[in-house]
N, C-alpha and C. Protein backbone atom coordinates (compact mmCIF):
# COMPACT_ATOMS: atom_id res chain seq x y z
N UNK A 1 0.94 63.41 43.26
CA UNK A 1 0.65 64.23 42.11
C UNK A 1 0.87 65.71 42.47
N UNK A 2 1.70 66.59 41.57
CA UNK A 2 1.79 67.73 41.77
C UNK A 2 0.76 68.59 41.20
N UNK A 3 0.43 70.00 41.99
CA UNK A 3 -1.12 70.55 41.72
C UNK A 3 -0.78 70.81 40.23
N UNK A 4 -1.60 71.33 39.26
CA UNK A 4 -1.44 71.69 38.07
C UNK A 4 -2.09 73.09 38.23
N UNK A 5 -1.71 73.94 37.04
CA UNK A 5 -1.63 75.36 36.91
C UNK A 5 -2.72 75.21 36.01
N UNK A 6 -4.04 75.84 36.18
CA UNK A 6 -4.67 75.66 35.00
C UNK A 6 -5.42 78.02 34.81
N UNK A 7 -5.72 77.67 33.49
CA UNK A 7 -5.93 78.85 33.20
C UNK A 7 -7.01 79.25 32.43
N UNK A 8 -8.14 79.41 33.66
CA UNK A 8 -9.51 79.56 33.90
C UNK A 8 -10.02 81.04 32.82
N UNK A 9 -10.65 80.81 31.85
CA UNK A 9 -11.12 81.71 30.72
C UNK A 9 -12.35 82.37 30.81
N UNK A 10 -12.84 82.98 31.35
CA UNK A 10 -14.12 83.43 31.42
C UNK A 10 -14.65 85.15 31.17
N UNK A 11 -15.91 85.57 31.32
CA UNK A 11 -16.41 86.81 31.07
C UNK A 11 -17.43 87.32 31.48
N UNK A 12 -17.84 88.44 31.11
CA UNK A 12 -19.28 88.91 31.43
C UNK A 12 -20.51 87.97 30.38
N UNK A 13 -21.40 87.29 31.45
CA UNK A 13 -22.40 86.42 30.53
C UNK A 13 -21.97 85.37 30.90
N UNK A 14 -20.71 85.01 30.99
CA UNK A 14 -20.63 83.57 30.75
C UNK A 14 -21.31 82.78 31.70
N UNK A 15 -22.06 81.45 31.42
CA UNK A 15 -22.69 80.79 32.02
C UNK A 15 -22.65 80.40 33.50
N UNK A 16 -23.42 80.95 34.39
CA UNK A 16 -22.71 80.96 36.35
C UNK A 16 -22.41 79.34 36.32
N UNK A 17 -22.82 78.16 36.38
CA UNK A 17 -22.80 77.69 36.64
C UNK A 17 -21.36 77.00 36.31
N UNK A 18 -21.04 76.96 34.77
CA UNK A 18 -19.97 76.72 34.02
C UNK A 18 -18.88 78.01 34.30
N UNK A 19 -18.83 78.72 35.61
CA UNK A 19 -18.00 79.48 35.67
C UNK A 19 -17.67 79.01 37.14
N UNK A 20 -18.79 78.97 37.74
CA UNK A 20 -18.63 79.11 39.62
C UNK A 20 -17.91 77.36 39.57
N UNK A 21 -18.74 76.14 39.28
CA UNK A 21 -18.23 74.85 39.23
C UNK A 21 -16.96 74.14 38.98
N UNK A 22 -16.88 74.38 37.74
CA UNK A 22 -15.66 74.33 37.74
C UNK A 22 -14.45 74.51 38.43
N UNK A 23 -14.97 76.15 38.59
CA UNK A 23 -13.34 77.37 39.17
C UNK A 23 -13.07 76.07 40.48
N UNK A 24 -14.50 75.91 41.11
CA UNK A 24 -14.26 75.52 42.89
C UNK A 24 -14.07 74.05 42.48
N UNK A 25 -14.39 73.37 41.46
CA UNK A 25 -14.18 71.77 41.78
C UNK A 25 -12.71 71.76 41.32
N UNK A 26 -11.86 72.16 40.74
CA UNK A 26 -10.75 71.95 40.19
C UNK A 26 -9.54 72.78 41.59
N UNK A 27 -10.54 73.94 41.94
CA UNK A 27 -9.67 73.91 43.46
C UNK A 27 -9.46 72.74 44.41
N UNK A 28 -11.05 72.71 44.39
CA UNK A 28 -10.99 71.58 45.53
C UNK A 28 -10.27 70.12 45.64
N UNK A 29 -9.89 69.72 44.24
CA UNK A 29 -8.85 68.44 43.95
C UNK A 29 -7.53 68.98 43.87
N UNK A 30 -7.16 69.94 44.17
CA UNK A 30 -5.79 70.63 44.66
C UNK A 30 -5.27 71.38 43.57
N UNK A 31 -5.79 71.56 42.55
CA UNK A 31 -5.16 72.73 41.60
C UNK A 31 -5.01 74.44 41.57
N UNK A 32 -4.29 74.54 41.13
CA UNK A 32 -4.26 76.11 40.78
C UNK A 32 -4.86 76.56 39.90
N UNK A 33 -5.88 77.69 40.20
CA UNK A 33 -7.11 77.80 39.09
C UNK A 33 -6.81 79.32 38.72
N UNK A 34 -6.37 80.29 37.41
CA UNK A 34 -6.25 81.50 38.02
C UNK A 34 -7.17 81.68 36.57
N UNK A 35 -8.43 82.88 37.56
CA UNK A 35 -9.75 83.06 36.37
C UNK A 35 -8.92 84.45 35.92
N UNK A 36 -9.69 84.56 34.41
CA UNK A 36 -9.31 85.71 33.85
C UNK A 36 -10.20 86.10 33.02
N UNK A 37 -10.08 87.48 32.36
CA UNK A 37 -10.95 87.67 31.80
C UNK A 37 -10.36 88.86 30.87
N UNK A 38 -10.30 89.01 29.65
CA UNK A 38 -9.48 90.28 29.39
C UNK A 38 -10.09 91.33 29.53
N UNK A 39 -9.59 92.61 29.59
CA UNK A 39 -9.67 93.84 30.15
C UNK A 39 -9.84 93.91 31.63
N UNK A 40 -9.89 92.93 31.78
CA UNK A 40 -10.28 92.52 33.88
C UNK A 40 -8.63 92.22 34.45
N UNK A 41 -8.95 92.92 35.59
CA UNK A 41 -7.78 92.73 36.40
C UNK A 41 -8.09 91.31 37.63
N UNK A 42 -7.06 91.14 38.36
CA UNK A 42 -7.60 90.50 39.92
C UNK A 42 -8.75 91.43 40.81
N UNK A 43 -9.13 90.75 41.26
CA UNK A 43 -10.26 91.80 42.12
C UNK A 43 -11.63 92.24 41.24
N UNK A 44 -11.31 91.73 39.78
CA UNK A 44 -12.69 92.56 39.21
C UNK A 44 -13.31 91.58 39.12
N UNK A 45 -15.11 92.06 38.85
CA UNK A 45 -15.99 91.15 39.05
C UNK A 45 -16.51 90.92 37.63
N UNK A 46 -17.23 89.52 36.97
CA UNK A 46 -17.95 89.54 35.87
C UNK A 46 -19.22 89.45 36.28
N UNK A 47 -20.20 90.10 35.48
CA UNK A 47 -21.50 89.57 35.80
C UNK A 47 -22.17 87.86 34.58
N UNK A 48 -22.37 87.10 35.80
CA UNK A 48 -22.68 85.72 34.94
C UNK A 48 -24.32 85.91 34.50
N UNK A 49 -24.70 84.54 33.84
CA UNK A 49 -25.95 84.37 33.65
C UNK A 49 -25.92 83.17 33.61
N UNK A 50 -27.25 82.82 34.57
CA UNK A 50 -27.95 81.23 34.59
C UNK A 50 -28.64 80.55 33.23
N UNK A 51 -28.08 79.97 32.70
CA UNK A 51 -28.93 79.40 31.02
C UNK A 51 -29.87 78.04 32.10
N UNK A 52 -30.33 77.73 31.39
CA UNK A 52 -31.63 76.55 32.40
C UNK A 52 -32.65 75.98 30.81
N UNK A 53 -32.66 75.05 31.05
CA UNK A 53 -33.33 74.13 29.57
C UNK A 53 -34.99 73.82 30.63
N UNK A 54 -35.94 74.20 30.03
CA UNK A 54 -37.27 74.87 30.32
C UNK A 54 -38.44 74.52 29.49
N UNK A 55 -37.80 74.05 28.65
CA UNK A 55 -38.39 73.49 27.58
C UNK A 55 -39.20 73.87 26.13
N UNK A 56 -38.33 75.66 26.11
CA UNK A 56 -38.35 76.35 24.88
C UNK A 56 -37.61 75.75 23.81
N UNK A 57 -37.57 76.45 22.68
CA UNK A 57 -36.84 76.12 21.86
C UNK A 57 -35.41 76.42 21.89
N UNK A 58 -35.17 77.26 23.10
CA UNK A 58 -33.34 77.07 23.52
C UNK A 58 -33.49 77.76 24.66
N UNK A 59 -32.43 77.69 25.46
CA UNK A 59 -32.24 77.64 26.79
C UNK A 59 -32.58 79.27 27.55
N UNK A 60 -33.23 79.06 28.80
CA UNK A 60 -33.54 80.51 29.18
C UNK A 60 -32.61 81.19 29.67
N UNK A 61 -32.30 82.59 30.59
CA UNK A 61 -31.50 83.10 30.71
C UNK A 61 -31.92 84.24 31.45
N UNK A 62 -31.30 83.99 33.19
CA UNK A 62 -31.26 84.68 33.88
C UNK A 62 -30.13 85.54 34.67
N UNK A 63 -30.51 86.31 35.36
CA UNK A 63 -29.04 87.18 35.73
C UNK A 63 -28.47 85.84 36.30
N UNK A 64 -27.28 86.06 36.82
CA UNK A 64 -26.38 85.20 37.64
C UNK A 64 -25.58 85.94 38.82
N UNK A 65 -24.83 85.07 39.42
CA UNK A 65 -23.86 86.03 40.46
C UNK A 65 -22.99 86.62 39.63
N UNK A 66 -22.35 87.66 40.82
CA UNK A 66 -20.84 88.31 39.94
C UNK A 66 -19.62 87.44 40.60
N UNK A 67 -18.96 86.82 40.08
CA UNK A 67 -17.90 86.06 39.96
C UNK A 67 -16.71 87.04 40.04
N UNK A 68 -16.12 86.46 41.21
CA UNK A 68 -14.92 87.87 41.18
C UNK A 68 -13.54 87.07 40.47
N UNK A 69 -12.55 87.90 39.91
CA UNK A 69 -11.60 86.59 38.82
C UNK A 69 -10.52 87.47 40.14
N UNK A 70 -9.54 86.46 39.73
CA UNK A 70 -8.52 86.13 41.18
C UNK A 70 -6.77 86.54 40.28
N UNK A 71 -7.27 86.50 39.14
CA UNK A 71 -5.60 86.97 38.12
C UNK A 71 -6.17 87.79 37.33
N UNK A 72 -5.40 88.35 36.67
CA UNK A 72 -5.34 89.34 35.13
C UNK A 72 -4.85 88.48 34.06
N UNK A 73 -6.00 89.05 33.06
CA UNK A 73 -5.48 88.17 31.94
C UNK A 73 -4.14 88.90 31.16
N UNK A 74 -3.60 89.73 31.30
CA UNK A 74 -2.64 90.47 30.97
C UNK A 74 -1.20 89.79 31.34
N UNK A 75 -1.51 89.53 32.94
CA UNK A 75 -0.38 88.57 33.58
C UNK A 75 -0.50 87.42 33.08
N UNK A 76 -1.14 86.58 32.76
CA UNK A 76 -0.76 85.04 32.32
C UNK A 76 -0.51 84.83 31.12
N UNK A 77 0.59 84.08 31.26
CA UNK A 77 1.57 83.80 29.89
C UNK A 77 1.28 82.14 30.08
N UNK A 78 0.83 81.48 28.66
CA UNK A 78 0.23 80.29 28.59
C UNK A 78 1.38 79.12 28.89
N UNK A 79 2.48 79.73 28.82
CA UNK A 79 4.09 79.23 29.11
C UNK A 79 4.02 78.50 30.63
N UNK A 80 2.94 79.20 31.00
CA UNK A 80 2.90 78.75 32.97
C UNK A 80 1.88 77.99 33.16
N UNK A 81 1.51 77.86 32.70
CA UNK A 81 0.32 76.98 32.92
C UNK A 81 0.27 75.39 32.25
N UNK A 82 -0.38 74.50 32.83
CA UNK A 82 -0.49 73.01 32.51
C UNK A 82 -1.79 73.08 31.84
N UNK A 83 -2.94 73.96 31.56
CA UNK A 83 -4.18 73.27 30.63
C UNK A 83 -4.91 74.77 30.41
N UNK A 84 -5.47 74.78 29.65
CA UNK A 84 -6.87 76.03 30.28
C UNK A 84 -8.24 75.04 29.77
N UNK A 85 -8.92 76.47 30.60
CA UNK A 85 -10.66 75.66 30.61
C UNK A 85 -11.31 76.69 30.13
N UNK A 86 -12.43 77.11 29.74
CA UNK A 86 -13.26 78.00 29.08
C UNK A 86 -14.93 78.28 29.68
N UNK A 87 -15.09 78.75 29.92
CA UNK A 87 -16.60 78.69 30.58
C UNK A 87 -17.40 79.00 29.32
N UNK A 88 -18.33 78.09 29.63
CA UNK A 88 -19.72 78.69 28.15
C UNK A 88 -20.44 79.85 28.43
N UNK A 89 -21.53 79.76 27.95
CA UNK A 89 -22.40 80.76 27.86
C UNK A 89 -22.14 81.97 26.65
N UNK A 90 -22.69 83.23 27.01
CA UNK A 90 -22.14 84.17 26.16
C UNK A 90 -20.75 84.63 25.85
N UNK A 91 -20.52 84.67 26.93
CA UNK A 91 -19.26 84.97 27.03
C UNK A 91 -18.50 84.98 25.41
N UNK A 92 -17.98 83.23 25.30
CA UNK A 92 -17.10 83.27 23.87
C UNK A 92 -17.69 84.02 22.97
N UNK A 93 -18.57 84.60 22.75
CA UNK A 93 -19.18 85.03 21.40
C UNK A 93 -18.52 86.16 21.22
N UNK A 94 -18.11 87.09 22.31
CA UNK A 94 -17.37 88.46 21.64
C UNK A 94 -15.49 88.18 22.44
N UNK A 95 -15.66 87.12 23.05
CA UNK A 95 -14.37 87.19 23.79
C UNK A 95 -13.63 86.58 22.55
N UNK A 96 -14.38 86.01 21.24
CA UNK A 96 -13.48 85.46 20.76
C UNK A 96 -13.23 86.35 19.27
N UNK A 97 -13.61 87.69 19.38
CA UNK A 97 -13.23 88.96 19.06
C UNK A 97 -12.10 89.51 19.38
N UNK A 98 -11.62 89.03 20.25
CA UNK A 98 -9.87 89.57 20.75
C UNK A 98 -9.00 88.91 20.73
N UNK A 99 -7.92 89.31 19.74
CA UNK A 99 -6.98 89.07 18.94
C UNK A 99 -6.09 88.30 19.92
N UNK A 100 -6.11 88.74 21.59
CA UNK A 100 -5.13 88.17 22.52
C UNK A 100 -5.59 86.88 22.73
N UNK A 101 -7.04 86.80 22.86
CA UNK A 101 -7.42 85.77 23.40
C UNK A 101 -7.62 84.00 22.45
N UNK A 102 -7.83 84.90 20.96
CA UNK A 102 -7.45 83.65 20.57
C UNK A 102 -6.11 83.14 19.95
N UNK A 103 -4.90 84.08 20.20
CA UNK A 103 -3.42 83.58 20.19
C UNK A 103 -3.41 82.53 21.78
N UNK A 104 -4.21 83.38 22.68
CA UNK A 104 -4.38 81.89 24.26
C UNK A 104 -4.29 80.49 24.13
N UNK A 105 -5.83 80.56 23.22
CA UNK A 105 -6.09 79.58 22.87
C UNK A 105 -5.29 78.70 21.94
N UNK A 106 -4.49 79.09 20.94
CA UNK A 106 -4.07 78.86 20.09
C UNK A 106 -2.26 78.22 20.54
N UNK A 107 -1.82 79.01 21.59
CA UNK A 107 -0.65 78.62 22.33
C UNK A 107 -0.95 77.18 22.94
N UNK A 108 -2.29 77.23 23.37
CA UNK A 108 -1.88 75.96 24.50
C UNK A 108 -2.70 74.67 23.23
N UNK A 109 -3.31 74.92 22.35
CA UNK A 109 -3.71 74.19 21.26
C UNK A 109 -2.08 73.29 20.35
N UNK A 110 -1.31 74.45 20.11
CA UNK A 110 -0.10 73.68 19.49
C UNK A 110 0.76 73.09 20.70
N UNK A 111 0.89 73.61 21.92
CA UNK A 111 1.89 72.77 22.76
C UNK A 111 0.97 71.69 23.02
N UNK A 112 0.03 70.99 22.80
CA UNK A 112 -0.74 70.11 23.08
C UNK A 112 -1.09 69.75 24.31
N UNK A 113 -1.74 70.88 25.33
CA UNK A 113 -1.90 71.18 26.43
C UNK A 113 -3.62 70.80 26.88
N UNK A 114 -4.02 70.13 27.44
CA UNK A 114 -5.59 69.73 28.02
C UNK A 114 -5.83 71.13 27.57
N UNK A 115 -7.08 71.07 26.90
CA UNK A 115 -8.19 72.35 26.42
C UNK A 115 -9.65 71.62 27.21
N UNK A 116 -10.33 72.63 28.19
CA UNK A 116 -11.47 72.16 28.79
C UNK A 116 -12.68 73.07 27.77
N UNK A 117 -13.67 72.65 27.11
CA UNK A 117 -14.46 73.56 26.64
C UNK A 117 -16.08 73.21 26.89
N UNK A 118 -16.34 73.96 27.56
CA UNK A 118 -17.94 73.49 27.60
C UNK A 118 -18.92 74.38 26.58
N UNK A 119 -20.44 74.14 26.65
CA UNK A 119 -21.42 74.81 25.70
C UNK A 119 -20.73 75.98 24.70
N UNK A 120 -20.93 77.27 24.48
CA UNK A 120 -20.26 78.02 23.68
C UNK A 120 -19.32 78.12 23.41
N UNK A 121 -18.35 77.34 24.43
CA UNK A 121 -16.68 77.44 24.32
C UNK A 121 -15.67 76.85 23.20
N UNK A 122 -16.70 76.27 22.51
CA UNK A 122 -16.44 76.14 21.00
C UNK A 122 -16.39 77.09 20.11
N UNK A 123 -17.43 78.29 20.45
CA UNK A 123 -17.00 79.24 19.66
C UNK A 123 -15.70 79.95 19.73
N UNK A 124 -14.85 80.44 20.97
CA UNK A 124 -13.18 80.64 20.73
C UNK A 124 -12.03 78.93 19.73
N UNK A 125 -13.15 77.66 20.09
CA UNK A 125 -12.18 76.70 19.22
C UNK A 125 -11.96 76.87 18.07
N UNK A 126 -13.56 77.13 17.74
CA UNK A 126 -13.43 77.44 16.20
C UNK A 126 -12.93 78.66 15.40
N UNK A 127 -12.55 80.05 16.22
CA UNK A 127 -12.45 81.09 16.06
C UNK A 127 -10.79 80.72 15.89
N UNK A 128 -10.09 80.12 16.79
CA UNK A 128 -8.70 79.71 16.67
C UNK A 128 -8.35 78.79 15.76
N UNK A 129 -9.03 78.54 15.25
CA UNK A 129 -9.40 77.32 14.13
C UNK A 129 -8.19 76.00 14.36
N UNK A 130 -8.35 75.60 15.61
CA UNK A 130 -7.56 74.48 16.32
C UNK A 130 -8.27 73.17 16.22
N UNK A 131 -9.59 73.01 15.99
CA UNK A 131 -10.49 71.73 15.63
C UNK A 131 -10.04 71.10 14.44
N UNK A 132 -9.42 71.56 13.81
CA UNK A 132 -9.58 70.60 12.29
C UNK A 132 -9.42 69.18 12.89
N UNK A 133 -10.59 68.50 12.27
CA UNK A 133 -10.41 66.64 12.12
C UNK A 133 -10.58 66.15 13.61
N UNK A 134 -11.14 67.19 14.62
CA UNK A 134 -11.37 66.71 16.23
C UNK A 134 -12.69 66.66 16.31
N UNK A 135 -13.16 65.79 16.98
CA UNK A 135 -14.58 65.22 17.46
C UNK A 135 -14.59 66.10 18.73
N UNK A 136 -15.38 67.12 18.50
CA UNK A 136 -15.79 68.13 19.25
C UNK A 136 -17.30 69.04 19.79
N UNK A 137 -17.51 68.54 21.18
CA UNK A 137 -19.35 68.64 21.78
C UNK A 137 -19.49 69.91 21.79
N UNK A 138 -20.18 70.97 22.14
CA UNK A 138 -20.94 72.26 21.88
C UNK A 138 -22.53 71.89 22.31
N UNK A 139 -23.08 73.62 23.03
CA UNK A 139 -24.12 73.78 22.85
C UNK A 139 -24.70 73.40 21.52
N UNK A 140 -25.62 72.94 20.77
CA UNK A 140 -26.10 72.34 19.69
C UNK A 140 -26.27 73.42 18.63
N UNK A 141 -26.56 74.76 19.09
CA UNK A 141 -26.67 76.07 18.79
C UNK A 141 -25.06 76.55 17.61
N UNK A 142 -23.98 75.56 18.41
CA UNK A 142 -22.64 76.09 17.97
C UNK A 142 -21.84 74.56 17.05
N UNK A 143 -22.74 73.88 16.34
CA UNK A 143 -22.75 72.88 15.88
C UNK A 143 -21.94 73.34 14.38
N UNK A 144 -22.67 74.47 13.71
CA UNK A 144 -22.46 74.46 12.67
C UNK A 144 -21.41 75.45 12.28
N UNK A 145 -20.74 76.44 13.70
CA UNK A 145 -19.16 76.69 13.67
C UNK A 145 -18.32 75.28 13.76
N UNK A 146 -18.72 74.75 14.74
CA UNK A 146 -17.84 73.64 14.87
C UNK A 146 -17.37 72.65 13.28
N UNK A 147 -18.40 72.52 12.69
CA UNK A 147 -18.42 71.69 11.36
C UNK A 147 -17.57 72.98 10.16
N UNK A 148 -17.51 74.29 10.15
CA UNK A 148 -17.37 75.28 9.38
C UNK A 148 -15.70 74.95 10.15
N UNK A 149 -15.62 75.04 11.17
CA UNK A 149 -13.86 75.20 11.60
C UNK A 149 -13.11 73.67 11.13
N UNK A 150 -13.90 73.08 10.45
CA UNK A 150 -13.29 71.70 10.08
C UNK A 150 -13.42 70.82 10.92
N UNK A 151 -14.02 70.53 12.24
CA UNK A 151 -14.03 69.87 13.28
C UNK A 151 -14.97 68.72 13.08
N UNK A 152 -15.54 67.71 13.33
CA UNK A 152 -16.58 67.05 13.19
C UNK A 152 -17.87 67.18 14.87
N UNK A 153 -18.48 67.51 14.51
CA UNK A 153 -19.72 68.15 15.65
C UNK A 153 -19.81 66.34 16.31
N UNK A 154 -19.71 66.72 17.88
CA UNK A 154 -20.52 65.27 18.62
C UNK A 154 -21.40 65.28 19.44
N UNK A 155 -22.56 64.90 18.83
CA UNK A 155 -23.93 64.90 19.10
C UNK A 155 -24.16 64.06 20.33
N UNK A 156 -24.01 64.53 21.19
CA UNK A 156 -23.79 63.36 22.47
C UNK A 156 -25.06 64.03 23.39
N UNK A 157 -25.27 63.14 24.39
CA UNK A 157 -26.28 63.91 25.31
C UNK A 157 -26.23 64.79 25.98
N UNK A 158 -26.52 65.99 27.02
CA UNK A 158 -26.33 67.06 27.38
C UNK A 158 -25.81 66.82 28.53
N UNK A 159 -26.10 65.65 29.40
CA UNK A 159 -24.99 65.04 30.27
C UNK A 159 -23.71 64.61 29.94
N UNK A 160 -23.50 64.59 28.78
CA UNK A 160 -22.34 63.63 28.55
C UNK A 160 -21.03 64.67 28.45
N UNK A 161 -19.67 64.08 27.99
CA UNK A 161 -18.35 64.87 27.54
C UNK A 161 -17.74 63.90 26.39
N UNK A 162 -17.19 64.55 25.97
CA UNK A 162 -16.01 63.73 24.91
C UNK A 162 -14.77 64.19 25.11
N UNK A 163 -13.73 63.16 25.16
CA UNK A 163 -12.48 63.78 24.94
C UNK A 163 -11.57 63.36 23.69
N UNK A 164 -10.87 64.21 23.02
CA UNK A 164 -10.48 63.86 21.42
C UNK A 164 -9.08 64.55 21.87
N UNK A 165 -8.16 63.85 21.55
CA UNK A 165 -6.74 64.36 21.74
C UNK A 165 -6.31 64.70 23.18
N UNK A 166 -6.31 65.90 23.33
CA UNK A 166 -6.14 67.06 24.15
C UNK A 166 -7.37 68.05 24.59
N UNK A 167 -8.41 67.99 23.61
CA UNK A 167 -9.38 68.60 24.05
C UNK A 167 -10.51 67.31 24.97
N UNK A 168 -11.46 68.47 25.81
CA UNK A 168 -12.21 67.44 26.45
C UNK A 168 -13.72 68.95 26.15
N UNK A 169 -14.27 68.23 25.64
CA UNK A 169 -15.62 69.10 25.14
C UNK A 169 -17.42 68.24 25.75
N UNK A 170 -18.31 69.47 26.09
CA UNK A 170 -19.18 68.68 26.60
C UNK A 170 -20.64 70.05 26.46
N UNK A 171 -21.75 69.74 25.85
CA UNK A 171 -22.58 70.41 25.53
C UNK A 171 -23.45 71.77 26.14
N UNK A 172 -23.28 71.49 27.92
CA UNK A 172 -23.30 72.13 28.48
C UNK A 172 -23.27 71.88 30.26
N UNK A 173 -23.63 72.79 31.20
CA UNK A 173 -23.51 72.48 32.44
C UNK A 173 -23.94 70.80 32.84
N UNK A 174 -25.42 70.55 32.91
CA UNK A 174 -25.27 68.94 32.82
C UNK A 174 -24.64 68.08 32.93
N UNK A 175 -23.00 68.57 31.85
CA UNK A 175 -22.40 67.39 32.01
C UNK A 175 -20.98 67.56 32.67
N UNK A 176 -20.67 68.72 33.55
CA UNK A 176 -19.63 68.40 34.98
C UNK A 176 -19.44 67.51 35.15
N UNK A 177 -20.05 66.54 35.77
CA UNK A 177 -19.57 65.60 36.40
C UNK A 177 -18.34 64.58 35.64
N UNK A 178 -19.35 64.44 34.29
CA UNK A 178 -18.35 63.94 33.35
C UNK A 178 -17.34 64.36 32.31
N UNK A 179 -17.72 65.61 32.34
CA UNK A 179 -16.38 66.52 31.47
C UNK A 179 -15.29 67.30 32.27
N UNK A 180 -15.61 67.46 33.60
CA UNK A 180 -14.88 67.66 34.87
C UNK A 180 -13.60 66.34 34.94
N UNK A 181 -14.31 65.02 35.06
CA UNK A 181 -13.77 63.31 35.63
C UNK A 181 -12.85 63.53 34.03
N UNK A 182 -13.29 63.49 32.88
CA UNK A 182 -12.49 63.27 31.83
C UNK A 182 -11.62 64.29 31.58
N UNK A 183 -11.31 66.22 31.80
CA UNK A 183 -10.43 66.60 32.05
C UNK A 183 -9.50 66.63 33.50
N UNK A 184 -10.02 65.87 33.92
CA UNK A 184 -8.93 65.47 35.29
C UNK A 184 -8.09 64.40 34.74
N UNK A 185 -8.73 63.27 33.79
CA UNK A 185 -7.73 62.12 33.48
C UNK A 185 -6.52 62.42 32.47
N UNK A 186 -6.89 64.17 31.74
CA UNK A 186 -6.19 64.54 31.07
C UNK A 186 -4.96 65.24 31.71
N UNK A 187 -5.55 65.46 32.77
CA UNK A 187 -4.20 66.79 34.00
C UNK A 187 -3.64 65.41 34.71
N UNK A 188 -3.87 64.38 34.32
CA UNK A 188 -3.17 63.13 35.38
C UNK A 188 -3.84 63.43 36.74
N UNK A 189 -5.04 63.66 37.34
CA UNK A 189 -4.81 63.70 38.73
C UNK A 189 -5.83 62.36 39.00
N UNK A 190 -4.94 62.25 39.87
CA UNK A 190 -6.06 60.64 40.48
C UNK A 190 -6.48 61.00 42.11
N UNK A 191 -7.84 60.98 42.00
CA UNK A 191 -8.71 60.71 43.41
C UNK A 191 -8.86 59.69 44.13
N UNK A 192 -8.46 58.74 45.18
CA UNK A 192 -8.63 58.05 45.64
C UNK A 192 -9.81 57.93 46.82
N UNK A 193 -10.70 56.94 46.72
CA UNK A 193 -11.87 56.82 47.61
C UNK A 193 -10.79 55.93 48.94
């Protein structure tokens, strides 16, 4: 299997865990991961935040590490790349305010390219309005963009993922393991024990 090019979406806020995990598990099965962030160059840092379920009425929220991104989102042209992934948290809520970022999304949506989206990262789906008629997971919080972008909301457990087409969607950190395993079956890569 040849590595795949994938094109790691992230920001200030966005969820550490759904930023740091990912970036390193998708290295570590041999891919090319290049994080970005717009207005960020290589070398610049985001500041993340830890979300943690606590047992309020929605998730808490602490500082996080600073995540240093390794490309410019300026340099990547969606033409090079085999999938992108999206980190949750805050992040999408104003990233999907920029006009560049949801033509991104929107490029690798019509070439029918693996879309990875975890917790908020529905909010750039729906902002690109690429869901119509897709069974698509979200923080529960981002249920009723998802249903407004035409999408049908999937109420699945907070461990869990879904994958619908090309997209592979999953509610929040929790469910790595399995929204990680189901966008790998989408990039073709096979692990052998």
């Amino acid at each position: 299997m040849a590595a795949k090019k994938i094109l790691f979406l992230t920001g200030d806020f966005a969820e550490d865990y759904e930023t740091m995990v990912p970036f390193q598990a998708l290295q570590a099965v041999g891919h090319i991961v290049d994080a970005v962030c717009p207005n960020k160059k290589a070398g610049d840092r985001v500041k993340t935040a830890i979300h943690d379920f606590e047992g309020d009425q929605t998730y808490t929220e602490k500082p996080g590490h600073q995540f240093t991104l390794n490309a410019s989102f300026d340099d990547a042209d969606p033409r090079q790349y085999d999938a992108l992934a999206i980190a949750g948290g805050r992040a999408p809520e104003y990233l999907r305010l920029d006009p560049r970022v949801i033509d991104v999304v929107r490029q690798f949506a019509e070439a029918g390219k693996p879309i990875a989206a975890i917790c908020h990262a529905a909010q750039l789906l729906a902002a690109a309005d690429v869901i119509r008629g897709k069974r698509i997971s979200a923080y529960p919080a981002c249920a009723p963009e998802v249903k407004l972008a035409g999408g049908e909301y999937a109420d699945i457990p907070v461990d869990a993922a879904i994958t619908d087409a090309n997209f592979v969607t999953a509610p929040a950190w929790p469910a790595h393991p399995e929204w990680l395993r189901q966008f790998l079956v989408l990039l073709g890569t096979r692990i052998e024990h």
